[in-house]
N, C-alpha and C. Protein backbone atom coordinates (compact mmCIF):
# COMPACT_ATOMS: atom_id res chain seq x y z
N UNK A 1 0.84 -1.17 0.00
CA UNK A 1 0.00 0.00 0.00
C UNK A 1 0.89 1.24 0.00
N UNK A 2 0.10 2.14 -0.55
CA UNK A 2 1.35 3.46 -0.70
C UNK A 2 0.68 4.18 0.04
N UNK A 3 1.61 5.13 0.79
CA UNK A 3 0.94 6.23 1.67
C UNK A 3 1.75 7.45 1.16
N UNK A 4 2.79 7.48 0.09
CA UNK A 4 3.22 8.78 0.10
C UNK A 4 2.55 9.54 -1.03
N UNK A 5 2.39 11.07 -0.98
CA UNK A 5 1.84 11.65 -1.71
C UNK A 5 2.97 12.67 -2.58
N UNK A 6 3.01 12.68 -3.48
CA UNK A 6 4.14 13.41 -4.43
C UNK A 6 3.73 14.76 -4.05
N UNK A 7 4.23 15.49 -4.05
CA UNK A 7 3.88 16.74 -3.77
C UNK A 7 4.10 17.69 -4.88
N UNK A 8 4.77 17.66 -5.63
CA UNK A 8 4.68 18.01 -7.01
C UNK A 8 3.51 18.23 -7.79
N UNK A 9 3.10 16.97 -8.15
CA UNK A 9 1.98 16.04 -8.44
C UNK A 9 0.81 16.97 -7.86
N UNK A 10 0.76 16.94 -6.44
CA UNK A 10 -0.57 17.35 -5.61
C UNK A 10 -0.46 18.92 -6.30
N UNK A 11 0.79 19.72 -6.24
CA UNK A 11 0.52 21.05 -6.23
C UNK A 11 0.45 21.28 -7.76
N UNK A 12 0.49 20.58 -8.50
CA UNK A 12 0.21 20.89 -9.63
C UNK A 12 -1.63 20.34 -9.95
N UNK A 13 -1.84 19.48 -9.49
CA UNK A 13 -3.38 18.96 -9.12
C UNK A 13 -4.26 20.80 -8.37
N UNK A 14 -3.89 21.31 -7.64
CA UNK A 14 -4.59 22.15 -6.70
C UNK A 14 -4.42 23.55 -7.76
N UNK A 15 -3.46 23.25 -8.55
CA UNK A 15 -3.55 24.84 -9.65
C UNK A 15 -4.49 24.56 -10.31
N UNK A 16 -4.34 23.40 -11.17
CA UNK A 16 -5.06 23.21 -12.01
C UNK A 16 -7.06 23.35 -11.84
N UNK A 17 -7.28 22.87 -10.11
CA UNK A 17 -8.38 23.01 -9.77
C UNK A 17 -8.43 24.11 -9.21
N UNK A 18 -7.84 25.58 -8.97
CA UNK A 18 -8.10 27.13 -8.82
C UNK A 18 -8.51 27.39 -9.89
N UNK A 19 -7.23 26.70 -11.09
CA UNK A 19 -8.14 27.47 -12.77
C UNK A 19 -9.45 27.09 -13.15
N UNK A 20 -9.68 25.45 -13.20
CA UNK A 20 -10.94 25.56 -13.14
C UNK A 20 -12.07 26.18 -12.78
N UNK A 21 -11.86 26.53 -11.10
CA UNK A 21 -12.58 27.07 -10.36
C UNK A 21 -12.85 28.37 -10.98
N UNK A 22 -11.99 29.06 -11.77
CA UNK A 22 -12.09 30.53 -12.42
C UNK A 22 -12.78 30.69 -14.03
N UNK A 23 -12.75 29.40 -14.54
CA UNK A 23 -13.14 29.17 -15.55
C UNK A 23 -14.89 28.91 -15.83
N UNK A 24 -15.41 28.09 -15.01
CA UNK A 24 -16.85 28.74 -14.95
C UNK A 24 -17.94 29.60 -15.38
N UNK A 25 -16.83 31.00 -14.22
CA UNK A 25 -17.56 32.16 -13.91
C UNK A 25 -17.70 32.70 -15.70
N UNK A 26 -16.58 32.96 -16.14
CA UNK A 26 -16.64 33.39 -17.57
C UNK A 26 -17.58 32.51 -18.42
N UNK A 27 -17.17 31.22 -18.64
CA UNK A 27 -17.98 30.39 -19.42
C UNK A 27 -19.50 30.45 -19.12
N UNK A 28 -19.87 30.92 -18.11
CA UNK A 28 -21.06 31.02 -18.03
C UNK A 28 -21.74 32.43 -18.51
N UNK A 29 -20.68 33.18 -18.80
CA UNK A 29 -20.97 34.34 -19.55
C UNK A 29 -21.41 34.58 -20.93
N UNK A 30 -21.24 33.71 -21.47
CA UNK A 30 -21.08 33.15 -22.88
C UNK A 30 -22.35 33.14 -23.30
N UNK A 31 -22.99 33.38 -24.17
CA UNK A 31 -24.36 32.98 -25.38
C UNK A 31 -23.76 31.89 -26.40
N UNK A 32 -25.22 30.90 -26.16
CA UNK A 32 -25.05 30.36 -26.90
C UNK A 32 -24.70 28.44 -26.04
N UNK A 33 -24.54 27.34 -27.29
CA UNK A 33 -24.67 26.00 -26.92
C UNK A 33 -23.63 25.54 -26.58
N UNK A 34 -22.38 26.73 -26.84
CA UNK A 34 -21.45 26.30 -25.97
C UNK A 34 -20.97 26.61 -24.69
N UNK A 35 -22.10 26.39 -24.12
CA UNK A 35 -21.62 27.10 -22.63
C UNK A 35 -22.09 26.38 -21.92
N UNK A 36 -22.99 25.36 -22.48
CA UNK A 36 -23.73 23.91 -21.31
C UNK A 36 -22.79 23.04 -21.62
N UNK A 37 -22.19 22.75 -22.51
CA UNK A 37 -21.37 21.57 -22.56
C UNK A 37 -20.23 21.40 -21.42
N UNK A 38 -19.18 23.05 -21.95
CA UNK A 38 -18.40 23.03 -21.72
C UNK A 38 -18.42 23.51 -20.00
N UNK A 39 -19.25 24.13 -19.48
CA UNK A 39 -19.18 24.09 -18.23
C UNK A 39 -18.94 22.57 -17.07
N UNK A 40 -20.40 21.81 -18.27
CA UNK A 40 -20.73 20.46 -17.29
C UNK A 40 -19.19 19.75 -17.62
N UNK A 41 -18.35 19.99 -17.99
CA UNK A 41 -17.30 18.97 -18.87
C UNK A 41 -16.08 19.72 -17.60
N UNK A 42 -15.99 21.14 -17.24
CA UNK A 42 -15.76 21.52 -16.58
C UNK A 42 -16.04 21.09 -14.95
N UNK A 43 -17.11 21.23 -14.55
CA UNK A 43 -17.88 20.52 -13.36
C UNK A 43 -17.41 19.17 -13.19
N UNK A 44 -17.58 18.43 -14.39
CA UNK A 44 -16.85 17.07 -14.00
C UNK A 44 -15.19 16.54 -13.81
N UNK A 45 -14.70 17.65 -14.53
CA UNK A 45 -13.29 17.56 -14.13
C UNK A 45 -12.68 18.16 -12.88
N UNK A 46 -14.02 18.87 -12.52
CA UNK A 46 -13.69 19.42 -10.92
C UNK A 46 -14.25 18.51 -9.96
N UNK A 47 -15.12 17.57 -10.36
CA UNK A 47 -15.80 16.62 -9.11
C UNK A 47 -14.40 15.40 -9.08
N UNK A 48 -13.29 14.95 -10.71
CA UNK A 48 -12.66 14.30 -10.32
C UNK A 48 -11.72 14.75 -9.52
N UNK A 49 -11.29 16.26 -9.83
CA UNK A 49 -10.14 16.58 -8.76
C UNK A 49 -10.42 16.55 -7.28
N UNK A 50 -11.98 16.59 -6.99
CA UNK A 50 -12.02 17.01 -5.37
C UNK A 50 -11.85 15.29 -4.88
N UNK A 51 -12.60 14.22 -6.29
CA UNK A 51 -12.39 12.92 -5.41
C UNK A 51 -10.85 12.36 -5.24
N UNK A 52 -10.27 12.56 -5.99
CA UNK A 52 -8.30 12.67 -6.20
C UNK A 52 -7.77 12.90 -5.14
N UNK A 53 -8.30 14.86 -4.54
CA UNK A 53 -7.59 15.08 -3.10
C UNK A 53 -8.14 14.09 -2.23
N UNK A 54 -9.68 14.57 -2.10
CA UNK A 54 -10.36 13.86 -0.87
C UNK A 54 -10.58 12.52 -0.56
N UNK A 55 -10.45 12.01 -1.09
CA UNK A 55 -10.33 10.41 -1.16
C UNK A 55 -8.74 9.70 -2.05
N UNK A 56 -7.92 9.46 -1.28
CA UNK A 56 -6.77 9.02 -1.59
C UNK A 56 -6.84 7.85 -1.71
N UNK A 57 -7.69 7.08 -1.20
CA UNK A 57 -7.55 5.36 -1.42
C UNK A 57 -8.29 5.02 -2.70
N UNK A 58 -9.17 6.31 -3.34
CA UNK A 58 -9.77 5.96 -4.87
C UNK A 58 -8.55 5.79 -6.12
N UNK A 59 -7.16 6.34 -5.70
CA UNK A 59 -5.93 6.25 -6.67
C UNK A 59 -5.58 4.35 -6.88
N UNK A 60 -5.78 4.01 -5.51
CA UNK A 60 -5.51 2.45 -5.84
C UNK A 60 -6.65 1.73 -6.60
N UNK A 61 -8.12 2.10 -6.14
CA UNK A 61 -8.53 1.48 -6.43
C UNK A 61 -9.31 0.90 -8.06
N UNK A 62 -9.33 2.72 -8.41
CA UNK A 62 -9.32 2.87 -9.72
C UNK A 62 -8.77 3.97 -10.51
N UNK A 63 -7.35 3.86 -10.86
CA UNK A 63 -6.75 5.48 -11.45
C UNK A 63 -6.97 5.40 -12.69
N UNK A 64 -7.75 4.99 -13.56
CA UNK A 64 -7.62 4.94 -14.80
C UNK A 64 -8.63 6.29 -14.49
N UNK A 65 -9.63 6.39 -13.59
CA UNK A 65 -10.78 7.35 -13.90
C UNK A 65 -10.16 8.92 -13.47
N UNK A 66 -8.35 8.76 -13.40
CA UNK A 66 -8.10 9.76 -13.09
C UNK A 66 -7.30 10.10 -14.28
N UNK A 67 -6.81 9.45 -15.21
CA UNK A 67 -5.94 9.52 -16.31
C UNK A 67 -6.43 10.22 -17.56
């Protein structure tokens, strides 16, 4: 079992989910059919990052859904 966490890795994980987090607000500014897609496509790449941090034992059990 692994318990160490790269830290690299993590802090490059936690940018990437601030930008997201900023990306949204604009996209939701947008007219038009591209702004449902790409939000929900957004939303879901933010529900995998929060399960990534918050749940560390989901990396063993299935990382393909993180790849």
């Amino acid at each position: 079992m692994r318990c160490c966490i790269d830290m690299e890795r993590l802090s490059r994980l936690l940018l990437a989910s601030a930008m997201l987090l900023a990306i949204p607000g604009s996209a939701s500014a947008q007219d038009g059919p591209v702004a449902d897609p790409l939000r929900s496509g957004l939303e879901g790449a933010l529900r995998g990052c929060e399960t990534w941090v918050l749940d560390p034992s989901s990396w063993l059990n299935d990382p393909t859904r993180f790849l």
